[in-house]
N, C-alpha and C. Protein backbone atom coordinates (compact mmCIF):
# COMPACT_ATOMS: atom_id res chain seq x y z
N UNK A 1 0.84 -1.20 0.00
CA UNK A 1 0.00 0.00 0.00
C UNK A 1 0.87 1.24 0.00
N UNK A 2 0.26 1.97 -1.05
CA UNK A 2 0.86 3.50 -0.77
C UNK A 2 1.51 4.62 0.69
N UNK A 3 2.49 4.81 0.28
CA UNK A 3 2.46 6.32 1.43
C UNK A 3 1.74 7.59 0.99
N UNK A 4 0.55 7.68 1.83
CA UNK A 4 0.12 9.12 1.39
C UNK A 4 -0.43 10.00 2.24
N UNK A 5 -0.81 11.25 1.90
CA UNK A 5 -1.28 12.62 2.89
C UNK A 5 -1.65 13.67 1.71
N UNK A 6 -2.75 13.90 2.43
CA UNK A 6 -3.80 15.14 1.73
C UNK A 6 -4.13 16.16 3.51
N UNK A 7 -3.60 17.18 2.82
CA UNK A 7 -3.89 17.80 4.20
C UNK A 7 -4.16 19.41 3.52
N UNK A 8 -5.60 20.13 4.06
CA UNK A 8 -6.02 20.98 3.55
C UNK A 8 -7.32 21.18 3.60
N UNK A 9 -7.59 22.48 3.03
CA UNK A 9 -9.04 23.02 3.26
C UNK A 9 -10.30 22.12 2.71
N UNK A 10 -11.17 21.66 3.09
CA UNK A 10 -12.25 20.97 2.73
C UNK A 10 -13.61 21.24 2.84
N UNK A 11 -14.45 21.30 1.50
CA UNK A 11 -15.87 21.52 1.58
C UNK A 11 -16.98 20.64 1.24
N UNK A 12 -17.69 20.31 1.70
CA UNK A 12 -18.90 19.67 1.06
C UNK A 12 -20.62 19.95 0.83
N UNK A 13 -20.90 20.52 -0.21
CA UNK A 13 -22.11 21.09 -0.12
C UNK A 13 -23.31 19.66 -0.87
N UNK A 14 -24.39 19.76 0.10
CA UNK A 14 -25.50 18.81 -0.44
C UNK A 14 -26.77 19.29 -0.53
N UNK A 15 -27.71 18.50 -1.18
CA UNK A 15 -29.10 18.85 -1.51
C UNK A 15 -29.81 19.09 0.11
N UNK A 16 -29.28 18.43 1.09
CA UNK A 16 -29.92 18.67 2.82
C UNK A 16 -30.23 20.30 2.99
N UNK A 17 -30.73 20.27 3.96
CA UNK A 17 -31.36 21.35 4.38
C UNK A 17 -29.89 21.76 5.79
N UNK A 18 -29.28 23.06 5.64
CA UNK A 18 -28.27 23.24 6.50
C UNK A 18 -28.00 22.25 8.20
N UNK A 19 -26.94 21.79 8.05
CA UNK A 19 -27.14 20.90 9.31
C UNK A 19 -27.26 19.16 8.80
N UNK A 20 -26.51 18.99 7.99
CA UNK A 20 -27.09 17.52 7.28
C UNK A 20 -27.16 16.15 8.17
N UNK A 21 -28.39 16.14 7.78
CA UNK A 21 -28.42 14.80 8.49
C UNK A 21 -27.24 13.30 8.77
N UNK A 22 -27.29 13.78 7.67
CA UNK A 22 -25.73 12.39 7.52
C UNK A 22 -25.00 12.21 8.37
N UNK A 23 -25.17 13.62 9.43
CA UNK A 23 -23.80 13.71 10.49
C UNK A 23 -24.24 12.96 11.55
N UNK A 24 -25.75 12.64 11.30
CA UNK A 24 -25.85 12.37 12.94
C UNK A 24 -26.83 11.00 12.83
N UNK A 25 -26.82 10.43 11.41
CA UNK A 25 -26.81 8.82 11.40
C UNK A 25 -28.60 8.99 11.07
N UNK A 26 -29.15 10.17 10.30
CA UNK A 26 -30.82 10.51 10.18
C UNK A 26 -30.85 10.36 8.55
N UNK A 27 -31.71 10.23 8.13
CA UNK A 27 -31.88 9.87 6.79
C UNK A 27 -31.81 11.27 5.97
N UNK A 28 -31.65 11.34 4.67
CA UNK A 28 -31.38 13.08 4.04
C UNK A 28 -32.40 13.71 3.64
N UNK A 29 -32.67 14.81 4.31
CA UNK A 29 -34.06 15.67 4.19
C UNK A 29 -34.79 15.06 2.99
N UNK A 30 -34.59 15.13 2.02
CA UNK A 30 -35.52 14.93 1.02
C UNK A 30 -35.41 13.84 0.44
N UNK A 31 -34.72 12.83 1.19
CA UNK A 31 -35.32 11.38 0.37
C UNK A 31 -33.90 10.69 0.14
N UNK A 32 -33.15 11.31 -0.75
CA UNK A 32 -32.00 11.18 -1.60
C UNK A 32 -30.77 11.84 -0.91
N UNK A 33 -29.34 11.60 -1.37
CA UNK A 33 -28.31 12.59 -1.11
C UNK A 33 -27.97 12.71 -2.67
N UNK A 34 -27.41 14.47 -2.82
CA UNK A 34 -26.62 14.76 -4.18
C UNK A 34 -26.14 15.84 -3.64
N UNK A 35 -24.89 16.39 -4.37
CA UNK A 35 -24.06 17.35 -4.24
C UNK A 35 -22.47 16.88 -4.53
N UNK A 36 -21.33 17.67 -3.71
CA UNK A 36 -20.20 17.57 -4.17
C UNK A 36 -19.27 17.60 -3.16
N UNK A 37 -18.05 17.66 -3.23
CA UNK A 37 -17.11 17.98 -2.14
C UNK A 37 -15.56 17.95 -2.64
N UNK A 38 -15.03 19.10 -2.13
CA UNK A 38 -14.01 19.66 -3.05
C UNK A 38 -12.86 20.10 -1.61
N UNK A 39 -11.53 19.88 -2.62
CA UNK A 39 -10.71 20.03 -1.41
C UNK A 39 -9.24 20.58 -2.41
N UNK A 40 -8.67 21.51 -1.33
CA UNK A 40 -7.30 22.41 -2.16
C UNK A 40 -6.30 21.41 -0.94
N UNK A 41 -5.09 20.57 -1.60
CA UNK A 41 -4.30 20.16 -0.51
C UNK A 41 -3.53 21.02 -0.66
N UNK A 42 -2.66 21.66 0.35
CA UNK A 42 -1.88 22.37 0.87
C UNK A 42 -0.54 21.60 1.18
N UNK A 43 -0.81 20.48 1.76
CA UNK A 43 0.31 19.72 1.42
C UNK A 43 -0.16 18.26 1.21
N UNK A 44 0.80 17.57 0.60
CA UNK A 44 0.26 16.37 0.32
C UNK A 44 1.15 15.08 -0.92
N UNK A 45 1.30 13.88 -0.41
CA UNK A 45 2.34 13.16 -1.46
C UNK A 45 1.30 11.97 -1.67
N UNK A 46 2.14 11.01 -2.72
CA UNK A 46 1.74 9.98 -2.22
C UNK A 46 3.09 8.80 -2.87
N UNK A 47 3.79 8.24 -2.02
CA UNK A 47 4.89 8.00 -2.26
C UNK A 47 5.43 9.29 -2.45
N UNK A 48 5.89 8.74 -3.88
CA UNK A 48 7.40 10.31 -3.80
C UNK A 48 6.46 11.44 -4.66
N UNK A 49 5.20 11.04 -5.64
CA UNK A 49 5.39 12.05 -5.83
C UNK A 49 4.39 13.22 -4.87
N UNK A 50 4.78 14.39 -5.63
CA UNK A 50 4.26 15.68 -4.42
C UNK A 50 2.91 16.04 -4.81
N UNK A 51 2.46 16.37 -3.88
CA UNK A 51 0.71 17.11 -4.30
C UNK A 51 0.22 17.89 -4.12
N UNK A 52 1.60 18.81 -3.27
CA UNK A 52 1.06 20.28 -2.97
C UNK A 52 0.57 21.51 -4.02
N UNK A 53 -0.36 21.64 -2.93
CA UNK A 53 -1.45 22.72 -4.51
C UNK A 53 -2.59 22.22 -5.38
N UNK A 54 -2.36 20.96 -5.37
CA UNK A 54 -3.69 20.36 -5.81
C UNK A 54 -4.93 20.39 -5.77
N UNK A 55 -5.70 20.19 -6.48
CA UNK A 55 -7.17 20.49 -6.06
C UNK A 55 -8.35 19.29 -7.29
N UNK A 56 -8.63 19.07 -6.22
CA UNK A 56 -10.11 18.05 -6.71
C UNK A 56 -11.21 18.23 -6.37
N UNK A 57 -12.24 17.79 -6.86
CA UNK A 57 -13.93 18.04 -6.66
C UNK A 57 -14.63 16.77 -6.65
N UNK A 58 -15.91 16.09 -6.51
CA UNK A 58 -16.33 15.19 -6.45
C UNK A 58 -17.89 15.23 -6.77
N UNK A 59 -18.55 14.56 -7.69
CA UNK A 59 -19.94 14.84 -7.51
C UNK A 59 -20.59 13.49 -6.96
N UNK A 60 -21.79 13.31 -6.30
CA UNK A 60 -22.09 12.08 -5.96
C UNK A 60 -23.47 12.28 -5.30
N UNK A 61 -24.35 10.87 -5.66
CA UNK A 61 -25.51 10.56 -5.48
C UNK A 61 -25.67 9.21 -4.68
N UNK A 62 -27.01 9.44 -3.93
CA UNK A 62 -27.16 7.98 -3.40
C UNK A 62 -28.56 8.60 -3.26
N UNK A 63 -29.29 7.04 -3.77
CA UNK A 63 -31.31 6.72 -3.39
C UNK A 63 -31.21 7.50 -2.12
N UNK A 64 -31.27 6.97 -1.41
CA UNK A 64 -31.41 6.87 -0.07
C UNK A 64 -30.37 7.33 1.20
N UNK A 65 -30.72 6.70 2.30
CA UNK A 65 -29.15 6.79 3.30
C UNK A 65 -28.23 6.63 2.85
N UNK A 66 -26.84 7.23 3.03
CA UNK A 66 -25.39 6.73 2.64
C UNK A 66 -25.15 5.73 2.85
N UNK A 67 -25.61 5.19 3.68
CA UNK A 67 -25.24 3.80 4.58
C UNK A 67 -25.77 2.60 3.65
N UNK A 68 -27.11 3.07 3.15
CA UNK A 68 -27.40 2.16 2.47
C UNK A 68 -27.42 1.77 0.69
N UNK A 69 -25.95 2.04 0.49
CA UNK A 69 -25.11 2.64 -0.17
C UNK A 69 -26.03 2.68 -1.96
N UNK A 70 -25.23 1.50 -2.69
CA UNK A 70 -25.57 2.04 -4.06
C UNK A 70 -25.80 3.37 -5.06
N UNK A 71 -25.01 3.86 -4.35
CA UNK A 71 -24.64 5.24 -4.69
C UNK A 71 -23.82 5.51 -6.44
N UNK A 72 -23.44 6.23 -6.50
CA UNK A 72 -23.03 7.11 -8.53
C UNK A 72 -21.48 8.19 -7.64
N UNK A 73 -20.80 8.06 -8.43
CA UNK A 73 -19.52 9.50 -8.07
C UNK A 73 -19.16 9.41 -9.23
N UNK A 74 -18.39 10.82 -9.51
CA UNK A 74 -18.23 11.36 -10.36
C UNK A 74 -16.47 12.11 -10.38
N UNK A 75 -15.29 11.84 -10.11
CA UNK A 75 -13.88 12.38 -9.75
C UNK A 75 -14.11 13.56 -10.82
N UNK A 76 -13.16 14.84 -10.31
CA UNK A 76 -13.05 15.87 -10.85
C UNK A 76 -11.91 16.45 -10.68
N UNK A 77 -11.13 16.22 -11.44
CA UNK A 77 -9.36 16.44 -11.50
C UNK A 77 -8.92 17.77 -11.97
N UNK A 78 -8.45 18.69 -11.30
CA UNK A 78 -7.96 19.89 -12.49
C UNK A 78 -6.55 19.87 -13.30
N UNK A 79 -7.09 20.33 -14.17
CA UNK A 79 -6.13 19.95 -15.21
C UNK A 79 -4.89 20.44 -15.12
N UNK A 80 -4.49 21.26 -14.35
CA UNK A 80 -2.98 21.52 -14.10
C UNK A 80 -2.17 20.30 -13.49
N UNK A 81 -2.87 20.03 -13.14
CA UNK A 81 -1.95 18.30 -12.66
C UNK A 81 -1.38 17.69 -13.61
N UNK A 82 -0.08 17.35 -13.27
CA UNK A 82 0.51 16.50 -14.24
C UNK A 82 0.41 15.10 -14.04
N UNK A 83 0.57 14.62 -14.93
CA UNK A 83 0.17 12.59 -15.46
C UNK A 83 0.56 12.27 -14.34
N UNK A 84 1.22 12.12 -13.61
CA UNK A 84 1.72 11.78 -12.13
C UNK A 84 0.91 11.79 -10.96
N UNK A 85 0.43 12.92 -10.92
CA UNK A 85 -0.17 13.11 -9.93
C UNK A 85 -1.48 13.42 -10.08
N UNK A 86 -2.53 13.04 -11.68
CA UNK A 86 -3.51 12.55 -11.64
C UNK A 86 -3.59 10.84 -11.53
N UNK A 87 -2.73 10.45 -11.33
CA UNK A 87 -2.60 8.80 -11.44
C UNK A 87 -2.62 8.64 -9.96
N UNK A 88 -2.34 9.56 -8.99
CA UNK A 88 -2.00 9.63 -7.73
C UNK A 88 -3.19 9.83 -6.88
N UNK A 89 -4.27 10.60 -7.43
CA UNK A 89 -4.77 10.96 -7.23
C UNK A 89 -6.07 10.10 -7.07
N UNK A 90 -6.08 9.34 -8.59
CA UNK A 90 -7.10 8.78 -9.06
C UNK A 90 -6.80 7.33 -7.84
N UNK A 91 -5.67 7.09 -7.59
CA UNK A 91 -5.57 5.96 -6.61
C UNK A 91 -6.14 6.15 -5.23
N UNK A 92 -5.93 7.27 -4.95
CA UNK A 92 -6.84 7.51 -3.59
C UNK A 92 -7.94 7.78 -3.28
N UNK A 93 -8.31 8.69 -4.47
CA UNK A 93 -9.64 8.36 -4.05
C UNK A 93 -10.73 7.24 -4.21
N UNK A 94 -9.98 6.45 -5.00
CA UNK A 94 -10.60 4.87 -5.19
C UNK A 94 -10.76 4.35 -4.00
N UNK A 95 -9.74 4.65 -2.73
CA UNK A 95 -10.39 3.57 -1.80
C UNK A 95 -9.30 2.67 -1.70
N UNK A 96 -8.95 2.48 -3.09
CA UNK A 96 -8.12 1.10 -2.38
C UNK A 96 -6.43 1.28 -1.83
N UNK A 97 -5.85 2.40 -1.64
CA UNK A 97 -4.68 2.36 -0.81
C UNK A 97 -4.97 2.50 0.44
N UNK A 98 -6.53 2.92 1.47
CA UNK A 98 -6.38 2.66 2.36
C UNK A 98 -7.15 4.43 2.33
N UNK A 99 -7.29 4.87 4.22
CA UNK A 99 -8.28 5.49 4.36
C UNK A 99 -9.51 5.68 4.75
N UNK A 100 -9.89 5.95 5.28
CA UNK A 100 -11.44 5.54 5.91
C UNK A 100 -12.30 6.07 5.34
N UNK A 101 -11.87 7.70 5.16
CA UNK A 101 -13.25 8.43 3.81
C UNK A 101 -13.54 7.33 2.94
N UNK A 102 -12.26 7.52 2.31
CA UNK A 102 -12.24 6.93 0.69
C UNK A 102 -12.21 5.43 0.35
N UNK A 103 -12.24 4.41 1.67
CA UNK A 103 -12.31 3.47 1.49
C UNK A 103 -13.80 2.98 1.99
N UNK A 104 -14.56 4.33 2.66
CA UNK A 104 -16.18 3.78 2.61
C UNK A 104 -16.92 4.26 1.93
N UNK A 105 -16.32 5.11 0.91
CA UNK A 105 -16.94 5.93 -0.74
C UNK A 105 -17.22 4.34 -1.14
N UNK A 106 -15.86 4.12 -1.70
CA UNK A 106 -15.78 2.97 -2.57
C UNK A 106 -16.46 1.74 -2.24
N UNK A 107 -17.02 2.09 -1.19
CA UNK A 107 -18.21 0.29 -0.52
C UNK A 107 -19.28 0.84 -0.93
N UNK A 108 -19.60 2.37 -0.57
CA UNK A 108 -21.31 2.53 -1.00
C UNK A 108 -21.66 3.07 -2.29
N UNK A 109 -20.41 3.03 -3.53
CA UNK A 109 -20.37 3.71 -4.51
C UNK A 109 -20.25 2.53 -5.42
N UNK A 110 -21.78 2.01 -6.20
CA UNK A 110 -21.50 0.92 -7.13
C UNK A 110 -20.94 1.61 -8.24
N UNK A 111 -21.57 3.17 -8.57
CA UNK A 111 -21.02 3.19 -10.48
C UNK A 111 -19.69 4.56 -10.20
N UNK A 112 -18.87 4.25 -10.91
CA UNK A 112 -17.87 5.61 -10.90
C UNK A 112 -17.82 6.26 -11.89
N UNK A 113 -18.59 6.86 -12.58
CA UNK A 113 -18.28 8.12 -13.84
C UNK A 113 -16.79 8.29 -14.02
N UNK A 114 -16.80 8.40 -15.45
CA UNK A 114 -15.54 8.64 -15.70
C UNK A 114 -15.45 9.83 -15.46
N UNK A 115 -14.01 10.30 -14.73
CA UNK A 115 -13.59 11.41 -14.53
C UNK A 115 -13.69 12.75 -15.38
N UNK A 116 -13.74 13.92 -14.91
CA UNK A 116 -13.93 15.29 -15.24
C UNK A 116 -12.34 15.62 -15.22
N UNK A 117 -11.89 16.24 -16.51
CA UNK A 117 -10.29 16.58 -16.34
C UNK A 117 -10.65 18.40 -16.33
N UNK A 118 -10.86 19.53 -15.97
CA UNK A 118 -10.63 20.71 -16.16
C UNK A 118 -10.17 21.38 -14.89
N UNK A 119 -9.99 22.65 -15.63
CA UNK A 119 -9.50 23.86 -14.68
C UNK A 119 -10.55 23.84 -13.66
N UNK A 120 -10.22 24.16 -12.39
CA UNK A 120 -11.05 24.31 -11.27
C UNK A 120 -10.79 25.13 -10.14
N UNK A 121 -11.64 26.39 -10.69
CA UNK A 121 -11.81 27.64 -9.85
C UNK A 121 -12.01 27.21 -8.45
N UNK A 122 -11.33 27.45 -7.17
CA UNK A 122 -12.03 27.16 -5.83
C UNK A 122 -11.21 28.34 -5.13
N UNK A 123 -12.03 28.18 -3.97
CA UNK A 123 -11.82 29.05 -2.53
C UNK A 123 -12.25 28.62 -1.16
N UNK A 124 -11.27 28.18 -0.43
CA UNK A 124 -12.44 27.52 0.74
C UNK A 124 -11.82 28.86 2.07
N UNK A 125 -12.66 29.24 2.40
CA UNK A 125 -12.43 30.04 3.91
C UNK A 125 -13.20 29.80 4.85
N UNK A 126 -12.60 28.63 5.84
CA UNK A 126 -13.28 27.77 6.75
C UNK A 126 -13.57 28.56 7.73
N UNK A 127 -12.19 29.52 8.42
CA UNK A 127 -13.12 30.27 9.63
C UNK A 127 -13.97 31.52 9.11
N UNK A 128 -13.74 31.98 7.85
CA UNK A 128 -14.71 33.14 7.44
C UNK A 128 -16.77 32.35 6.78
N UNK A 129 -16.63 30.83 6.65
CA UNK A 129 -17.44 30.40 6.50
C UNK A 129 -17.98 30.11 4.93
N UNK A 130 -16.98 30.63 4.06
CA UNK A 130 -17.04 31.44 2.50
C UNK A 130 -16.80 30.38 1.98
N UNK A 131 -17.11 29.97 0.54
CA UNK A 131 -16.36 29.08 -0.41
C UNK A 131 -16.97 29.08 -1.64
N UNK A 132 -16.16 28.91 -3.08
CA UNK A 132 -16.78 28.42 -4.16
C UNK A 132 -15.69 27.55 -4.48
N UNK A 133 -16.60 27.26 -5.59
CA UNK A 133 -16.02 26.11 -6.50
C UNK A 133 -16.78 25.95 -7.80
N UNK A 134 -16.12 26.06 -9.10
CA UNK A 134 -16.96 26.08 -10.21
C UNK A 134 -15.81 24.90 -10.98
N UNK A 135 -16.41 24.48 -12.15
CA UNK A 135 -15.87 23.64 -13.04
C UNK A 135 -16.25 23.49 -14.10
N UNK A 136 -16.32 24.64 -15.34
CA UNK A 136 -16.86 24.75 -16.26
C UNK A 136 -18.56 24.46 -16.32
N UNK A 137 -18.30 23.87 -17.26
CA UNK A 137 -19.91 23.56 -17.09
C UNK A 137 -20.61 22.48 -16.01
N UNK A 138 -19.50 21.94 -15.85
CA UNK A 138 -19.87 20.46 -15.02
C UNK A 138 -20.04 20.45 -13.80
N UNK A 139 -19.98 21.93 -12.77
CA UNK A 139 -20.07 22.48 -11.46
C UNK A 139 -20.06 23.66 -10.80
N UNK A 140 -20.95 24.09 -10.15
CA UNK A 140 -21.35 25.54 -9.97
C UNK A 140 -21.53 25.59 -8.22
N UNK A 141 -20.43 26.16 -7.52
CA UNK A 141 -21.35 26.16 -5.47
C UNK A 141 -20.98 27.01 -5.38
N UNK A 142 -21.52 27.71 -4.48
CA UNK A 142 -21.02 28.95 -3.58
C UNK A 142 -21.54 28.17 -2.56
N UNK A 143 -20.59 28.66 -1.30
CA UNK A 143 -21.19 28.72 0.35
C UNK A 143 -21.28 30.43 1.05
N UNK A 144 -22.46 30.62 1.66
CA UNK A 144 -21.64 31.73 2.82
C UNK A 144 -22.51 31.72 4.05
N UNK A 145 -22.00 32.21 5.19
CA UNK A 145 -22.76 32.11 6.36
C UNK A 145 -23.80 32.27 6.53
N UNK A 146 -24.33 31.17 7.25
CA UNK A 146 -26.09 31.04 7.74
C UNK A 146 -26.37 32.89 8.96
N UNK A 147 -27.49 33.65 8.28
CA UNK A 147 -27.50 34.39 8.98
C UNK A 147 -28.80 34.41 9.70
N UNK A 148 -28.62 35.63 11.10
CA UNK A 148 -29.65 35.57 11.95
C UNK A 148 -30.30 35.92 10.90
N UNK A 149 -31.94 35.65 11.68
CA UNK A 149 -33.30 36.45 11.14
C UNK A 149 -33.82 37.87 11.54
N UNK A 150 -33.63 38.60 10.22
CA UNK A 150 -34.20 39.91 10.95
C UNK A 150 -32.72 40.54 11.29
N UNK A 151 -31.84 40.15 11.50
CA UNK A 151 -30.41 40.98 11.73
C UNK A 151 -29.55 40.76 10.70
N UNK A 152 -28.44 41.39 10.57
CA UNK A 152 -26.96 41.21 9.88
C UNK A 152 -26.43 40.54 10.22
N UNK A 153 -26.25 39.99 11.65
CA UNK A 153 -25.28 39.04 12.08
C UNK A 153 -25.15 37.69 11.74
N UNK A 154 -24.05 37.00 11.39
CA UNK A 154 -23.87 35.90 11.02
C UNK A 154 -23.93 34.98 12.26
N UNK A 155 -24.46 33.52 12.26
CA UNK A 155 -23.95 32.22 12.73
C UNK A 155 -22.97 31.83 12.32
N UNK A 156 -22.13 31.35 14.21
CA UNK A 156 -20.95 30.37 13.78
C UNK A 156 -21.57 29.48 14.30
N UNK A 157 -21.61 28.02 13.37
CA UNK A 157 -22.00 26.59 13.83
C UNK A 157 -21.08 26.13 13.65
N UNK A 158 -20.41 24.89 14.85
CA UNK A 158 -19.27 23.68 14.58
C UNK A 158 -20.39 22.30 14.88
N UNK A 159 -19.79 21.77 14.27
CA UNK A 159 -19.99 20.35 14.46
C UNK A 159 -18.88 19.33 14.78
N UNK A 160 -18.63 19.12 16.01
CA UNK A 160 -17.55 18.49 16.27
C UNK A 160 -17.90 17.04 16.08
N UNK A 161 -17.16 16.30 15.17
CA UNK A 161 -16.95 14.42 15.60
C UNK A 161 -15.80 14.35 15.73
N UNK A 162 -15.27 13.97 17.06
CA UNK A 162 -13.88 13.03 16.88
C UNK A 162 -13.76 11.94 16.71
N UNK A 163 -13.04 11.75 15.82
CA UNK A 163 -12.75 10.52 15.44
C UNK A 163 -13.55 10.32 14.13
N UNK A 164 -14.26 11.73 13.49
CA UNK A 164 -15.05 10.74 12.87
C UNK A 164 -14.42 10.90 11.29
N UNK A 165 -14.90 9.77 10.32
CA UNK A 165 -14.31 9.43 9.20
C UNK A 165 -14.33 10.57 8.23
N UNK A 166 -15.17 11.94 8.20
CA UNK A 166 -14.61 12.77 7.27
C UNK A 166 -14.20 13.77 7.49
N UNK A 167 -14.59 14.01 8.91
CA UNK A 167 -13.61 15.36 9.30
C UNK A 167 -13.87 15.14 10.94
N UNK A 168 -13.15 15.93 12.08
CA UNK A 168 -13.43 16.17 13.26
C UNK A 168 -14.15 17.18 13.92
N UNK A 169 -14.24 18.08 13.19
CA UNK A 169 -14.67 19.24 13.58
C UNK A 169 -14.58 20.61 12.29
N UNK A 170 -16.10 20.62 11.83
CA UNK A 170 -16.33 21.58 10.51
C UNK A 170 -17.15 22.54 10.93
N UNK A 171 -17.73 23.65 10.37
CA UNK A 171 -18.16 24.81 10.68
C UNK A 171 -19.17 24.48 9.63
N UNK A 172 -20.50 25.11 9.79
CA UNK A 172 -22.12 24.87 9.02
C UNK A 172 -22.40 26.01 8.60
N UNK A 173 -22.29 26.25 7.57
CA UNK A 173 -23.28 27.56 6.49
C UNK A 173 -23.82 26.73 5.41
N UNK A 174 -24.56 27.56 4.37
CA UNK A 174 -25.45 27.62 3.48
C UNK A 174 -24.77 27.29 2.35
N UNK A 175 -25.37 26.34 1.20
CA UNK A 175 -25.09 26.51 -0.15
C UNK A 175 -25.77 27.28 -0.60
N UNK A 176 -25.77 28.76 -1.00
CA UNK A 176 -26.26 29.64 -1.67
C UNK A 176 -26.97 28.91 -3.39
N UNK A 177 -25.87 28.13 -3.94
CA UNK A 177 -25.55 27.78 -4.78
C UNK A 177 -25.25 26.34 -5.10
N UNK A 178 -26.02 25.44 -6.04
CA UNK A 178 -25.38 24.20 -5.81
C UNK A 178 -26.10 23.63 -7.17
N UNK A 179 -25.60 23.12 -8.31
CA UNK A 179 -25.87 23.31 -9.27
C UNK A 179 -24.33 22.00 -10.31
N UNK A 180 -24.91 20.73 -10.47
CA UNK A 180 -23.94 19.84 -11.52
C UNK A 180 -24.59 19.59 -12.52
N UNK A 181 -23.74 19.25 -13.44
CA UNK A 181 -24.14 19.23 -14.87
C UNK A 181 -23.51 17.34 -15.33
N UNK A 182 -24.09 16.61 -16.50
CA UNK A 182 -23.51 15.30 -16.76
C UNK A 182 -24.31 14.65 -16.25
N UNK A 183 -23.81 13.16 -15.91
CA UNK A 183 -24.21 12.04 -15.32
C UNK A 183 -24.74 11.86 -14.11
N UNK A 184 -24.35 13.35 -13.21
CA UNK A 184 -25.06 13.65 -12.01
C UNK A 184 -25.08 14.89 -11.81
N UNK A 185 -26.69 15.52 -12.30
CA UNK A 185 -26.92 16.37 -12.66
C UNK A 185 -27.98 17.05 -10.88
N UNK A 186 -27.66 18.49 -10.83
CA UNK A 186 -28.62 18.60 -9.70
C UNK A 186 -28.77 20.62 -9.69
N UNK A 187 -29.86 20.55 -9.23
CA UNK A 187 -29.88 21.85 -9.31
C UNK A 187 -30.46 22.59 -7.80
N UNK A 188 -29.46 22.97 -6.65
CA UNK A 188 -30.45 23.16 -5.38
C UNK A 188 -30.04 24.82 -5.21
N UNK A 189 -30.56 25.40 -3.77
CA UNK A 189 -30.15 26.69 -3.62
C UNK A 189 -30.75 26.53 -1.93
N UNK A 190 -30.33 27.27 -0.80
CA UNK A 190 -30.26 27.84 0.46
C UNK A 190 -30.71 26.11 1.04
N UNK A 191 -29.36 25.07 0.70
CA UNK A 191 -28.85 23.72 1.32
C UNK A 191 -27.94 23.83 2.32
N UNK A 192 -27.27 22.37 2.36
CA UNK A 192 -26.53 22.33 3.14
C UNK A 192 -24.96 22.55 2.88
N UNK A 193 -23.92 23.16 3.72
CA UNK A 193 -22.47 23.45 3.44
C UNK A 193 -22.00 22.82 4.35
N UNK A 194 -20.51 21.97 4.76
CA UNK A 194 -19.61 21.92 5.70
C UNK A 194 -18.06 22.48 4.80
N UNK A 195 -17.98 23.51 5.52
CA UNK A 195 -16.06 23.85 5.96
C UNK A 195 -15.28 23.22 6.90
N UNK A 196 -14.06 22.24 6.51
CA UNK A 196 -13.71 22.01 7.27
C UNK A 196 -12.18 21.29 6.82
N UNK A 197 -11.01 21.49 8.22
CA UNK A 197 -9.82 21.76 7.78
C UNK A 197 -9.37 19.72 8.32
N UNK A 198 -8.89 19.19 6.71
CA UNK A 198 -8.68 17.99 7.24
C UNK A 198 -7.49 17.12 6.59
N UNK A 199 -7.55 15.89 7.95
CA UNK A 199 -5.42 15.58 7.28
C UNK A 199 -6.05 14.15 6.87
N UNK A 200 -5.71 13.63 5.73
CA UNK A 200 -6.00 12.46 5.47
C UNK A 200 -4.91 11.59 5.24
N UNK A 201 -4.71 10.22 5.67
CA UNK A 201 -3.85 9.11 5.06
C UNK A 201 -4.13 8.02 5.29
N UNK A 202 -3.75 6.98 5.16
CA UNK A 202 -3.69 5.57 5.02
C UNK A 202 -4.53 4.67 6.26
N UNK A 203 -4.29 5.58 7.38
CA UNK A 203 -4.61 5.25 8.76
C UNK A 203 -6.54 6.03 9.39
N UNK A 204 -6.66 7.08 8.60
CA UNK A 204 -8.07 7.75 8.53
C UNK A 204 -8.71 8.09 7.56
């Protein structure tokens, strides 16, 4: 098995209603899960080669509970990556070098779309609550903070899991914006967002 590390800003916006159920083992507001989740590593190898600066996206569907998998994904590679380190890439998030995210994608994920190769605009600002991410035609999110009613002031929400398999502790705002194009196509607006700052390898 590989040596690897992805460590960096992380977002995931879904069709849920802010606060997603998923976190806390409840079925997804409206029946189904769809949306995406996109991440800039900051640092990151796998073996020798390097992966700092990288950035990927993900689109993905499931009927029902996650749990009760048979789910669709969709990899989204930007194209500044060189042959190396889309090959690197494409190995991890398969699942099979190991991992706990990405090795319980790959149990509840029967079909995998062939990959998306383009440029990919992102921004994640976890403690400001902010983020996009676009991908030509094939992906459109904004996030920004859930605000009071009737005031200006913003909510800070955390959601702490330790220990848990996709992050430990993320911050909750709004998909303003949430919108894929292709094989998993979706079109939502004032959903669910998580920001959140996370180290991945072989062992989580």
């Amino acid at each position: 098995m590989a040596d690897w590390r992805l460590e960096g800003p992380y977002m995931k916006n879904c069709n849920c209603d802010p606060g997603c159920p998923c976190d806390f083992n409840a079925n997804p507001t409206h029946g189904s899960c769809e949306g995406m989740a996109a991440m800039i590593v900051e640092q990151g190898h796998f073996d020798e080669v390097n992966l700092d600066g990288v950035k990927w996206a993900f689109k993905y569907w499931w009927p029902g509970a996650l749990h009760e998998g048979h789910g669709a994904g969709q990899p989204i590679l930007d194209a500044s990556m060189s042959p190396e380190q889309m090959e690197a890439m494409g190995a991890i998030l398969s699942g099979q070098n190991g991992g706990t995210f990405y090795g319980i994608l790959s149990e509840i994920i029967d079909t995998f779309h062939d990959p998306v190769i383009a440029d990919i605009d992102i921004d994640i600002d976890v403690e400001k609550r902010r983020a996009r991410c676009a991908v030509g035609d094939a992906l459109e999110t904004s996030t920004e903070p859930i605000g009071t009613i009737g005031e200006e002031s913003e909510y800070s929400i955390q959601v702490k899991i330790p220990g848990g398999f996709e992050y430990d502790e993320a911050e909750i705002a709004m998909a303003t914006v949430l919108k894929g194009s292709g094989p998993i196509a979706f079109d939502h607006e004032r959903s669910h967002s998580s920001l959140a700052h996370v180290a991945r390898h072989p062992g989580n």
